[in-house]
C-alpha atoms as a PDB file:
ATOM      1  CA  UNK A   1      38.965  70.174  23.831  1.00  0.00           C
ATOM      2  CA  UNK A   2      37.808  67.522  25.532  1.00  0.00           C
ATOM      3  CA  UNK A   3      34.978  67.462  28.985  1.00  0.00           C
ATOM      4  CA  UNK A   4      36.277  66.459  32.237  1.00  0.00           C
ATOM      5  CA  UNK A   5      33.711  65.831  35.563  1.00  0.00           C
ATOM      6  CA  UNK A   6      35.880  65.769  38.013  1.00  0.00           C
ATOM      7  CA  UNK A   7      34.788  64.684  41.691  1.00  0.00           C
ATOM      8  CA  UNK A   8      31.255  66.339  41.025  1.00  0.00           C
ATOM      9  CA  UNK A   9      28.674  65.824  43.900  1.00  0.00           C
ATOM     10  CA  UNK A  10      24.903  67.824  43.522  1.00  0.00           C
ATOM     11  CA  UNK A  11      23.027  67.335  46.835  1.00  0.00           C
ATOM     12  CA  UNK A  12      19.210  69.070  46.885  1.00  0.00           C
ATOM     13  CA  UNK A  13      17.908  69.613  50.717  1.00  0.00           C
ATOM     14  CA  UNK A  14      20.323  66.880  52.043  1.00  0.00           C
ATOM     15  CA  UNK A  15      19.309  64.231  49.091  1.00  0.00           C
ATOM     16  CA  UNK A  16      21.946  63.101  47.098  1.00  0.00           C
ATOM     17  CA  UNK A  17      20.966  63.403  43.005  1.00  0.00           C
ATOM     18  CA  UNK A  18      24.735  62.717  41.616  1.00  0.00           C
ATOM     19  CA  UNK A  19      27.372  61.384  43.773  1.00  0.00           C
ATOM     20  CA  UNK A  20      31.248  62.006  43.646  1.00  0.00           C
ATOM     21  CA  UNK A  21      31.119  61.298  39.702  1.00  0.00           C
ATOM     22  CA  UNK A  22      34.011  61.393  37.071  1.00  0.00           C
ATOM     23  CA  UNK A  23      33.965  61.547  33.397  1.00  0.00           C
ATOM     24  CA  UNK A  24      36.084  62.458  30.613  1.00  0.00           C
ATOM     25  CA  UNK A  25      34.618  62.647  27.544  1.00  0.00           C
ATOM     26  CA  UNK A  26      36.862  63.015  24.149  1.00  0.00           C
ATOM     27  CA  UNK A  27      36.914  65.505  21.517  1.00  0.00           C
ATOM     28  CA  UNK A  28      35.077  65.181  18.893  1.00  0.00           C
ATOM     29  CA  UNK A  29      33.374  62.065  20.374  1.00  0.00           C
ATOM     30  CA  UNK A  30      29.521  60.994  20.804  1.00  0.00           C
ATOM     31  CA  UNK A  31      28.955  59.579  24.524  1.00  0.00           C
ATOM     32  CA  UNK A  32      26.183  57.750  25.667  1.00  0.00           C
ATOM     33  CA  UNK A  33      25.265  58.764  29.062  1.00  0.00           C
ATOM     34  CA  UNK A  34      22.418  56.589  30.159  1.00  0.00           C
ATOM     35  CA  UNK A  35      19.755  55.861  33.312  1.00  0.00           C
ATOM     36  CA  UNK A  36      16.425  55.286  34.221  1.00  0.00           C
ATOM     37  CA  UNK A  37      14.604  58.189  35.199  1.00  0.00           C
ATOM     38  CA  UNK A  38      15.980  59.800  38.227  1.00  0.00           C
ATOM     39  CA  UNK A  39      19.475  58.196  37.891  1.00  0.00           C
ATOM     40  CA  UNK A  40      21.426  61.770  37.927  1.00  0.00           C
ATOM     41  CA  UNK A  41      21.493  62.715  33.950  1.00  0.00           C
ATOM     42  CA  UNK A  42      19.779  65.857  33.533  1.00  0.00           C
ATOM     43  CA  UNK A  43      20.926  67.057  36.641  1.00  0.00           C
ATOM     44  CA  UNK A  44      24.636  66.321  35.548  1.00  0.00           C
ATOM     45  CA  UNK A  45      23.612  67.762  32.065  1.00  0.00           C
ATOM     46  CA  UNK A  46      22.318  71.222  33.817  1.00  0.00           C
ATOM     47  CA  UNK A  47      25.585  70.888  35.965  1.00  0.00           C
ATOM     48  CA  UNK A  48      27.494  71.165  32.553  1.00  0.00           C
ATOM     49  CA  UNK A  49      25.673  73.797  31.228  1.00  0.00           C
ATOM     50  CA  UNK A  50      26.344  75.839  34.657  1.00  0.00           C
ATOM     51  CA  UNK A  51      22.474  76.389  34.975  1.00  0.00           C
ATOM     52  CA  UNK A  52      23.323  74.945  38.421  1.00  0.00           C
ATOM     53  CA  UNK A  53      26.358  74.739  40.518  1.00  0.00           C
ATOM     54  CA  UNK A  54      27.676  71.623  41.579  1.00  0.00           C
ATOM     55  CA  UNK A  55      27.442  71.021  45.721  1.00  0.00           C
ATOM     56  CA  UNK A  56      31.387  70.117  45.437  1.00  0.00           C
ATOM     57  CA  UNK A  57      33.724  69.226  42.728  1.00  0.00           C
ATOM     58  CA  UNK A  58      34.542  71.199  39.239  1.00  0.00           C
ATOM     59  CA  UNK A  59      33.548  70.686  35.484  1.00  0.00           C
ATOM     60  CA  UNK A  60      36.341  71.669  32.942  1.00  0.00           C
ATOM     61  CA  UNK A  61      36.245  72.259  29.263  1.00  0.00           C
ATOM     62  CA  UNK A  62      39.694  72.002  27.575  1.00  0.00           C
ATOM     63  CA  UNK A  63      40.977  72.196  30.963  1.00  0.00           C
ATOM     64  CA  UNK A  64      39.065  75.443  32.254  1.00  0.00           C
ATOM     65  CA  UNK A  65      35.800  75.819  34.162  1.00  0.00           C
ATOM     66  CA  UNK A  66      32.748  76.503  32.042  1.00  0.00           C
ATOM     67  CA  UNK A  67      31.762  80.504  32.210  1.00  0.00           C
ATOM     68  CA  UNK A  68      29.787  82.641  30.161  1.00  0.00           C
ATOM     69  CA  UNK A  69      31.989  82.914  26.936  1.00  0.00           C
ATOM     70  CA  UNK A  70      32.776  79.129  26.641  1.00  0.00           C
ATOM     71  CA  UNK A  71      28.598  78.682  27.388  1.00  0.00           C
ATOM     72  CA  UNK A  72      28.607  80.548  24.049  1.00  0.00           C
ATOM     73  CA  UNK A  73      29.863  77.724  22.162  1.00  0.00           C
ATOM     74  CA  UNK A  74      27.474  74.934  24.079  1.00  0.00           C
ATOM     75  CA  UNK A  75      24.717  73.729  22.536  1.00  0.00           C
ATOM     76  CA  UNK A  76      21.456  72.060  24.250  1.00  0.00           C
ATOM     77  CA  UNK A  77      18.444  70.000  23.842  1.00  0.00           C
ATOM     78  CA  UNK A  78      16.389  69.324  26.974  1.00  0.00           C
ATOM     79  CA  UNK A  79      14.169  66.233  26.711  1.00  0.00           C
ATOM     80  CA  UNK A  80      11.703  68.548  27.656  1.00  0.00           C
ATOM     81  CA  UNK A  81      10.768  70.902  24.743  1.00  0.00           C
ATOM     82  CA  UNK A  82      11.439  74.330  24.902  1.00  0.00           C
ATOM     83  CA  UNK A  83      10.264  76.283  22.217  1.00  0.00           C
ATOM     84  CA  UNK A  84       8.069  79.332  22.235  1.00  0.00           C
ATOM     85  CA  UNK A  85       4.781  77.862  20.301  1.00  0.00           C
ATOM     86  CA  UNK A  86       3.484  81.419  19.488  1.00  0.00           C
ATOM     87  CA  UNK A  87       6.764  82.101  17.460  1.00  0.00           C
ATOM     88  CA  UNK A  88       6.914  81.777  13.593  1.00  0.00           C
ATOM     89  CA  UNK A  89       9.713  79.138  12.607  1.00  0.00           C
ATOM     90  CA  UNK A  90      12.114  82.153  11.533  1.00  0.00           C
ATOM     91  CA  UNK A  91      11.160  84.470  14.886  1.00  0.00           C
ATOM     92  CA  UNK A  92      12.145  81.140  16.763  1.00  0.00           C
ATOM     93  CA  UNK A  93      15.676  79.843  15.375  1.00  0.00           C
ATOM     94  CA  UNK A  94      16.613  83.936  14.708  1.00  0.00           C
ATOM     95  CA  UNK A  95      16.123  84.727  18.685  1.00  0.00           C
ATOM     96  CA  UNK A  96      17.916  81.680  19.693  1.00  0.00           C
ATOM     97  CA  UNK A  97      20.652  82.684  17.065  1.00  0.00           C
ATOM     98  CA  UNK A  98      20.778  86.262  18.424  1.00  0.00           C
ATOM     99  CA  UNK A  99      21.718  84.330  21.921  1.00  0.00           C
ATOM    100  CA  UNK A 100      24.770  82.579  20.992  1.00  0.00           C
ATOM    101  CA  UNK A 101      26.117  86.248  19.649  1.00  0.00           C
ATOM    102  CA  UNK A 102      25.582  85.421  15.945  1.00  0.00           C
ATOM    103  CA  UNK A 103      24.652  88.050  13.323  1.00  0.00           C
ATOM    104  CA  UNK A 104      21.404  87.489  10.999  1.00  0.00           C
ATOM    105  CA  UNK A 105      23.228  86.608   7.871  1.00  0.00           C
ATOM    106  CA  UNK A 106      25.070  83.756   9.792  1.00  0.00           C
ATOM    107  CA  UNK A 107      21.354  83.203  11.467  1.00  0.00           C
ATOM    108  CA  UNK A 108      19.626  82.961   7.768  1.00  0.00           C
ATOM    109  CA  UNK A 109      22.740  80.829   6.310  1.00  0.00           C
ATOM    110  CA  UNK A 110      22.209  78.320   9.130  1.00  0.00           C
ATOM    111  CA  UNK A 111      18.440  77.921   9.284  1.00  0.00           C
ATOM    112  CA  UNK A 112      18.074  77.584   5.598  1.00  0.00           C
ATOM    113  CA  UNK A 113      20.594  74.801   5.638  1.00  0.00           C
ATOM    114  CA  UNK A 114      18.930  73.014   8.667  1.00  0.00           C
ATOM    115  CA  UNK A 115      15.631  73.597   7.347  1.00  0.00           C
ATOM    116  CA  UNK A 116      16.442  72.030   3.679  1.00  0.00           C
ATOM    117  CA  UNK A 117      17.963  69.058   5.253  1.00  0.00           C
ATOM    118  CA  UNK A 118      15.147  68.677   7.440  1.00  0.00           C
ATOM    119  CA  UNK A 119      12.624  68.775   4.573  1.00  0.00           C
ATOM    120  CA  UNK A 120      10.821  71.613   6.398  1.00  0.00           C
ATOM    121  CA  UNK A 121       9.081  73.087   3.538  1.00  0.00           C
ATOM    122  CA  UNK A 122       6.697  75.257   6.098  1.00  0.00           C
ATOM    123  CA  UNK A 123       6.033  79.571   5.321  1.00  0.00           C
ATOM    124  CA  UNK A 124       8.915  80.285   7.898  1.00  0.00           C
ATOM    125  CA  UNK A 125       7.605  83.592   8.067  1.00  0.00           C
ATOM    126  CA  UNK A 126       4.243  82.790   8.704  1.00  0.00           C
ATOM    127  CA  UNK A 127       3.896  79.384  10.246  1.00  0.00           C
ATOM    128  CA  UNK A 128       3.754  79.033  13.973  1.00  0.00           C
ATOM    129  CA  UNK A 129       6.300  76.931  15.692  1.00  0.00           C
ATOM    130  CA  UNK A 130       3.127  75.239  18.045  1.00  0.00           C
ATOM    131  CA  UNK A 131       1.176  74.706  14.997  1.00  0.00           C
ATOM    132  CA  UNK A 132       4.049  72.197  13.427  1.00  0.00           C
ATOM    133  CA  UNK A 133       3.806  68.041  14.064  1.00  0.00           C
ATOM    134  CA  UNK A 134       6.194  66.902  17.030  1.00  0.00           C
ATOM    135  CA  UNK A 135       8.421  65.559  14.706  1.00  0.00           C
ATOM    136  CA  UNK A 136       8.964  69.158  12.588  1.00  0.00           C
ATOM    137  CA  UNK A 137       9.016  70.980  16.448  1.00  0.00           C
ATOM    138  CA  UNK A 138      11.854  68.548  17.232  1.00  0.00           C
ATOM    139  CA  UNK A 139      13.592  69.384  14.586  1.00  0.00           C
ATOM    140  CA  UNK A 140      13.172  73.148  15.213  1.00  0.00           C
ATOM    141  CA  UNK A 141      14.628  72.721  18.596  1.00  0.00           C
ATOM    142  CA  UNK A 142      17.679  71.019  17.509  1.00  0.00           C
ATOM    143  CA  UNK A 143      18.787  73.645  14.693  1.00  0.00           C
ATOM    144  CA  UNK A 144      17.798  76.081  17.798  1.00  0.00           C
ATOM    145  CA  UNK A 145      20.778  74.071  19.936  1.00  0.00           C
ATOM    146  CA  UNK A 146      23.044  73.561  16.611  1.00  0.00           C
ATOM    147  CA  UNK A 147      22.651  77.250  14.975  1.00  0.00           C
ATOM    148  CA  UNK A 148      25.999  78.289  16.163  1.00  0.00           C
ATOM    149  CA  UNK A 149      28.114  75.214  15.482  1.00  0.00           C
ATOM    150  CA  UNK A 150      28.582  74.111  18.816  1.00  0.00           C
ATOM    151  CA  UNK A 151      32.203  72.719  20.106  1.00  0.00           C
ATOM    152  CA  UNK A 152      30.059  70.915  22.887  1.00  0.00           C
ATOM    153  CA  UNK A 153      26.381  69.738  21.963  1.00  0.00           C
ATOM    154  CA  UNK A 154      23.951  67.944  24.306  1.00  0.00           C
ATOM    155  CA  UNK A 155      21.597  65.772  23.474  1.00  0.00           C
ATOM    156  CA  UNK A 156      18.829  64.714  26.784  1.00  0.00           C
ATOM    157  CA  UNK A 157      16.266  61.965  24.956  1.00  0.00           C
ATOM    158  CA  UNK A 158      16.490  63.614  21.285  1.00  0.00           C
ATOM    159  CA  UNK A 159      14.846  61.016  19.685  1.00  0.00           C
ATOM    160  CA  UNK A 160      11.351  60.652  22.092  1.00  0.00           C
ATOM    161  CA  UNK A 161       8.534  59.950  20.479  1.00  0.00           C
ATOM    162  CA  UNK A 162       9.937  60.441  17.072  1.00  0.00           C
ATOM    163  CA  UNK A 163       8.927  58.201  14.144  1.00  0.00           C
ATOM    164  CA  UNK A 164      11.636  55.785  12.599  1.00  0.00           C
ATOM    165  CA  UNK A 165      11.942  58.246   9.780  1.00  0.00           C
ATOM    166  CA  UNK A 166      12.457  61.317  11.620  1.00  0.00           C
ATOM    167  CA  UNK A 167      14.408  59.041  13.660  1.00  0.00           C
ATOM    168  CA  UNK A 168      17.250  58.421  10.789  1.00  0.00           C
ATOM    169  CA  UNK A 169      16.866  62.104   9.647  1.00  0.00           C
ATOM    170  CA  UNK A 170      18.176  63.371  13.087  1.00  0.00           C
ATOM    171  CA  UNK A 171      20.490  60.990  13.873  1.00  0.00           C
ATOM    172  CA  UNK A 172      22.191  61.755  10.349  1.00  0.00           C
ATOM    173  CA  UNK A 173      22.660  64.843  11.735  1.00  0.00           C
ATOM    174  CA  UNK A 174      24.055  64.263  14.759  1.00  0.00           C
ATOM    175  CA  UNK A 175      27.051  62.169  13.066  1.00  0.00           C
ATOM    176  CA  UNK A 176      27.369  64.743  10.475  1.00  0.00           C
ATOM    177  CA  UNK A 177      28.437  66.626  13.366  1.00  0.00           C
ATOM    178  CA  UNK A 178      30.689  64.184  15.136  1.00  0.00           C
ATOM    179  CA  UNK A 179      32.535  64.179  11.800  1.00  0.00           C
ATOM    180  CA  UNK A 180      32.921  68.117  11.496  1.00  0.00           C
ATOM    181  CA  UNK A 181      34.385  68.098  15.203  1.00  0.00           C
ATOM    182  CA  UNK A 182      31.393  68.502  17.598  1.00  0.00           C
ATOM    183  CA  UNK A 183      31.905  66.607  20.508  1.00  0.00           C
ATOM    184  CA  UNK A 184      28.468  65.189  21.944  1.00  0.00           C
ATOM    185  CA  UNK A 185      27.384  63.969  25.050  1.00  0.00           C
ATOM    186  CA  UNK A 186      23.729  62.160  24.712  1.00  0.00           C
ATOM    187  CA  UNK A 187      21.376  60.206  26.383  1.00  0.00           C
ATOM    188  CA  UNK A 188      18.878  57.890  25.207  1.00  0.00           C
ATOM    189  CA  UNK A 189      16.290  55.063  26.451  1.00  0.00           C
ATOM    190  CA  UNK A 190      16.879  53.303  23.344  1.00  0.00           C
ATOM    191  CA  UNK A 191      19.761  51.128  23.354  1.00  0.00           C
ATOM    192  CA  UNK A 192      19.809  50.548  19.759  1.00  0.00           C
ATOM    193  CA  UNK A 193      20.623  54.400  18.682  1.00  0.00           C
ATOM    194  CA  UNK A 194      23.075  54.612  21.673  1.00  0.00           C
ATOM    195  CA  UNK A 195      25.176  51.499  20.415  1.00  0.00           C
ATOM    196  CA  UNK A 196      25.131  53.070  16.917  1.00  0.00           C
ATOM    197  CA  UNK A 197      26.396  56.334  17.681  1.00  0.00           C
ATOM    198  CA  UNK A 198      28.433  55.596  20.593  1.00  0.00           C
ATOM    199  CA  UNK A 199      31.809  54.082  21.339  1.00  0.00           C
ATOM    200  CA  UNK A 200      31.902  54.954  24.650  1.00  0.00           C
ATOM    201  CA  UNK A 201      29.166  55.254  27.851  1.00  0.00           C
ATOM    202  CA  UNK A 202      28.289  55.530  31.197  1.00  0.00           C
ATOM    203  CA  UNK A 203      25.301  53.833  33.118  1.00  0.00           C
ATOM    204  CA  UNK A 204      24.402  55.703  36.001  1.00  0.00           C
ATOM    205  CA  UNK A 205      22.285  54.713  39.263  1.00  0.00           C
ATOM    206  CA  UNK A 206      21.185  56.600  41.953  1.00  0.00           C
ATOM    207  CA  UNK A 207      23.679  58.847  41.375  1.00  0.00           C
ATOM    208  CA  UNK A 208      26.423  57.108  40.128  1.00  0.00           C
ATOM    209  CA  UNK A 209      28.493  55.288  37.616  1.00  0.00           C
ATOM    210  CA  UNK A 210      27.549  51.563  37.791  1.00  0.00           C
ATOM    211  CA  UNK A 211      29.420  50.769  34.759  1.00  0.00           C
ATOM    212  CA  UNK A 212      31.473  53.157  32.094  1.00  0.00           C
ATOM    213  CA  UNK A 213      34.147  52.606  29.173  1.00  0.00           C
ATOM    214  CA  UNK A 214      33.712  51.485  25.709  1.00  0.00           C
ATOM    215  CA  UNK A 215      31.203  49.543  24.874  1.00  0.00           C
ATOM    216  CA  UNK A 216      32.770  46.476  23.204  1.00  0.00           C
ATOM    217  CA  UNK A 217      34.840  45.959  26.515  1.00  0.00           C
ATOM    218  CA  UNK A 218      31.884  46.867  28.707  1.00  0.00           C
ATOM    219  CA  UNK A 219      30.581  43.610  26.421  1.00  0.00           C
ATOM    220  CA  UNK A 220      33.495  41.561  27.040  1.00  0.00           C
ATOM    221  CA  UNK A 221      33.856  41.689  30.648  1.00  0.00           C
ATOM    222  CA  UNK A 222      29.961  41.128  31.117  1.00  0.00           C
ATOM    223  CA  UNK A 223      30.767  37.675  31.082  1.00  0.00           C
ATOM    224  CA  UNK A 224      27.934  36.307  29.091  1.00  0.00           C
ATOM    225  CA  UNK A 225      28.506  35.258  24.961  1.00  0.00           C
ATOM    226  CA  UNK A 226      25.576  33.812  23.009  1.00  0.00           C
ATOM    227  CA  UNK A 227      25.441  30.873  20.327  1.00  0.00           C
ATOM    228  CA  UNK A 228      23.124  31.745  17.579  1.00  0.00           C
ATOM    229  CA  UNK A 229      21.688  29.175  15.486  1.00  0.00           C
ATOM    230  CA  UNK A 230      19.272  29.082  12.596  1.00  0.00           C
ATOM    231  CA  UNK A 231      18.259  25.855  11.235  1.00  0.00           C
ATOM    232  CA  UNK A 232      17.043  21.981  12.000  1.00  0.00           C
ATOM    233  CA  UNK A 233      18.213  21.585  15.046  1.00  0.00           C
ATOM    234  CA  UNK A 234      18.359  18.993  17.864  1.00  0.00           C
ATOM    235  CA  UNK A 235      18.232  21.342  20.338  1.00  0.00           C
ATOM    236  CA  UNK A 236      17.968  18.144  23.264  1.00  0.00           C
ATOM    237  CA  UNK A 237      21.571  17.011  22.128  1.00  0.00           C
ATOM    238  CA  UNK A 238      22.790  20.308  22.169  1.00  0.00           C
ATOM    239  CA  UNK A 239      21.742  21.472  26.141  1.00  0.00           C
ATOM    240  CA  UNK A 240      23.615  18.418  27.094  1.00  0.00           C
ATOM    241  CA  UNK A 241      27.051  19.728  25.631  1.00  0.00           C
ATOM    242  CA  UNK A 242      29.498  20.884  28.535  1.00  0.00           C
ATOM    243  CA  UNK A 243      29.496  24.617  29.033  1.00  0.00           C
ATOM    244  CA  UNK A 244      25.935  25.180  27.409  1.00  0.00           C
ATOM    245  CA  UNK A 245      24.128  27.183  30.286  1.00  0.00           C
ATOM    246  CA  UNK A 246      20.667  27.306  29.119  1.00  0.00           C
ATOM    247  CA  UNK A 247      18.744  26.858  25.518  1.00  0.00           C
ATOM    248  CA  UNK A 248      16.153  29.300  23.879  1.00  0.00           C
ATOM    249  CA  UNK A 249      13.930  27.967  21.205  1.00  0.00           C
ATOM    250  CA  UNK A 250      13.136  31.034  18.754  1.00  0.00           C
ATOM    251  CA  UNK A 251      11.075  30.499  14.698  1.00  0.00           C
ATOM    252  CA  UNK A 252      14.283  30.572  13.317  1.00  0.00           C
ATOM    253  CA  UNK A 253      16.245  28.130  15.230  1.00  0.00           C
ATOM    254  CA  UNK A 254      17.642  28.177  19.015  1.00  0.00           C
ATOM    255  CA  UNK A 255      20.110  30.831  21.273  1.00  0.00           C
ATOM    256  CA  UNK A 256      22.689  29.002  23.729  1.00  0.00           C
ATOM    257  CA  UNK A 257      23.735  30.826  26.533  1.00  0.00           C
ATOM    258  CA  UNK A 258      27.931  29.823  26.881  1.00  0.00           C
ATOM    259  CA  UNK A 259      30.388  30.020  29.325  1.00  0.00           C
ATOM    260  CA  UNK A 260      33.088  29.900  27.147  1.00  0.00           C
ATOM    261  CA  UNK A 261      34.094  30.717  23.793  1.00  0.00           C
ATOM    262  CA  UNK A 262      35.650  27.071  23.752  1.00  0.00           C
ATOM    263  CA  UNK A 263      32.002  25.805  24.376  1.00  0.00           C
ATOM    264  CA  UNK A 264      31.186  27.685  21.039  1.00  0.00           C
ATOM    265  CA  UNK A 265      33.715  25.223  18.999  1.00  0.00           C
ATOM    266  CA  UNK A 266      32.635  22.278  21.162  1.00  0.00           C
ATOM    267  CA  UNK A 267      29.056  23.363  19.334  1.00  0.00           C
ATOM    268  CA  UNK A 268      30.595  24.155  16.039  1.00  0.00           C
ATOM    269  CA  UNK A 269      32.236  20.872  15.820  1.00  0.00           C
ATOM    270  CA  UNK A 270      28.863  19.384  16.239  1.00  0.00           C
ATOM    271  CA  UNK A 271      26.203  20.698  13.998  1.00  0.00           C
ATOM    272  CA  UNK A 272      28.888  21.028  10.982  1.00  0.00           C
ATOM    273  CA  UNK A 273      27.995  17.324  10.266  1.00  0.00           C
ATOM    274  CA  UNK A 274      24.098  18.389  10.252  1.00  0.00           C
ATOM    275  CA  UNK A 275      22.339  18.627   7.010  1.00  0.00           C
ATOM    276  CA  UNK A 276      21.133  22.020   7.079  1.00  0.00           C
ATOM    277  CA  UNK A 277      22.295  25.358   8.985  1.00  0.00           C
ATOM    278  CA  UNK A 278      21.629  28.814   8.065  1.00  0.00           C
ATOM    279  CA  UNK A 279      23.497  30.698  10.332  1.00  0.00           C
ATOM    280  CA  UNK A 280      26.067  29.845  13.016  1.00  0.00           C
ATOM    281  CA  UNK A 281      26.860  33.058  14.984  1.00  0.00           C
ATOM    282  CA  UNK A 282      28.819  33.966  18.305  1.00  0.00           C
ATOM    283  CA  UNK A 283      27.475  36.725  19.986  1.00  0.00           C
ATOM    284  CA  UNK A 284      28.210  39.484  22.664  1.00  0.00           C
ATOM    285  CA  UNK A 285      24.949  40.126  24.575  1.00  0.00           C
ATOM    286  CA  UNK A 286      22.721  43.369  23.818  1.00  0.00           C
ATOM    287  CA  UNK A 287      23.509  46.355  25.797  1.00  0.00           C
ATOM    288  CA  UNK A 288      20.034  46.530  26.766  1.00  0.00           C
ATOM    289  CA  UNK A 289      20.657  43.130  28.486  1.00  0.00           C
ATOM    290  CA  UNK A 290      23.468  44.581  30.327  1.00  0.00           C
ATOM    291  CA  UNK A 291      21.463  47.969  30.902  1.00  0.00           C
ATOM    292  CA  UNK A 292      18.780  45.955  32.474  1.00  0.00           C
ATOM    293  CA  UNK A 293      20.839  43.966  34.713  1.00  0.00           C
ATOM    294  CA  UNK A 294      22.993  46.944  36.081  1.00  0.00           C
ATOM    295  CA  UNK A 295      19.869  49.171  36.441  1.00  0.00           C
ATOM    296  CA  UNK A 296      17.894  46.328  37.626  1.00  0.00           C
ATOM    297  CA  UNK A 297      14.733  47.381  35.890  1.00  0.00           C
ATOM    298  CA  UNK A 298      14.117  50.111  38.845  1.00  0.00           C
ATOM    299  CA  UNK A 299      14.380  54.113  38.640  1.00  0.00           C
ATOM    300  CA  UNK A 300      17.993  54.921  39.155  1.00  0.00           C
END
């Protein structure tokens, strides 16, 4: 059951927010669908979730537009939270439940799983959800989006403002997921958690695609490779090998920019006669490198 955008265009009064895009995302796959603020996401993410309609072109899920039923078995997090603060944690996750159609002995199985896993030892039946840290009210909101199972689950910014253990507890969760089937489409400023969980992305810009596929060929083709190297180095003999572009000293040794693989052995050839290297390493550059330059550092 995979997601297909197909030739989707959303104008607002005459101003273009996504532009003539096209996507398919796998089953059972996590996609990283990344931007800098204004780029096109959320509005493609509300265009999925047929809050709004799309000015021309049609969104499919295993092959038929999304209505009401199939909504049923979507699942949503806004980067935005969304949660009704005066709720107890059980009032909360059992109205959301009641939402997707599920009864309150599929509810209760559901919650108390979440909630175990999420070490949410809180009086469910007394504590309010706006009284909880923003870590505990994140959590709430996912097993709000997750309750019933979701074939299609997305994720806007799920990890904001999180700390790095709440961090690892939810992203756990969201490859727990992956595994049982759950196809995922997510977005994220942090590079890092997007190149963990993702295989394949798109990086969008005023609208559009400025780059998409998986992210080890997205690497390749960047054209860039780096030459890490830890250890006593004479970095001055180095820079003047043929094919080094430019020389970074770091604490732990230096990073060559290459033009070549074969400028890597030219390099290899030469410090193996040194006395003392710790690590010799050729390396792809970051995808926040490559975010950066497609983005160009400005709102997308």
């Amino acid at each position: 059951m995979s997601l297909e955008i197909k030739n989707i265009t959303k104008e607002f009064n005459k101003k273009i927010a996504v532009h003539n895009l096209n996507l398919t995302v796998p089953t059972g796959e996590v996609f990283g669908f990344l931007g800098a603020n204004g780029a096109g996401k959320t509005t493609t993410f509300r265009m999925i979730l047929d809050l709004i309609k799309p000015t021309s072109g049609i969104i499919l899920w295993d092959g038929k537009p999304i209505n009401y039923k199939i909504k049923n078995r979507i699942g949503y997090l806004p980067e935005e939270r969304g949660l009704y603060p005066n709720m107890t944690i059980e009032e909360e996750i059992l109205y959301f439940g009641r939402l997707k159609k599920l009864n309150r002995a599929e509810i209760v199985s559901e919650m108390k799983y979440w909630l175990d896993r999420f070490e949410i030892a809180e009086n469910i039946k007394k504590k309010k959800v706006g009284s909880l840290s923003k870590g505990n009210q994140q959590k709430i909101q996912l097993i709000t989006a997750i309750i019933n199972k979701p074939d299609l689950l997305i994720l806007d910014e799920p990890f904001s403002g999180l700390d790095p253990v709440n961090v690892e507890m939810l992203k756990s969760a969201v490859k727990d997921l992956q595994k049982n089937g759950t196809t995922i489409v997510f977005s994220s400023h942090r590079m890092d958690h997007v190149e963990e969980l993702c295989e394949n992305i798109c990086i969008m810009k005023h609208g559009q695609p400025v780059v998409s596929g998986k992210i080890k060929d997205i690497k390749n083709n960047f054209g860039k490779k780096y030459v890490v190297i830890h250890g006593l180095i004479d970095d001055s003999r180095i820079a003047s090998i043929s094919g080094v572009k430019d020389v970074q000293k770091n604490k732990n040794g230096i990073t060559l920019s290459i033009e070549s693989k074969e400028t890597a052995r030219k390099i290899f050839s030469y410090i193996k006669e040194m006395d003392f290297v710790e690590k010799f390493s050729v390396e792809d550059p970051s995808l926040q490198e490559i975010f950066i330059a497609k983005v160009g550092g400005k709102n997308g």
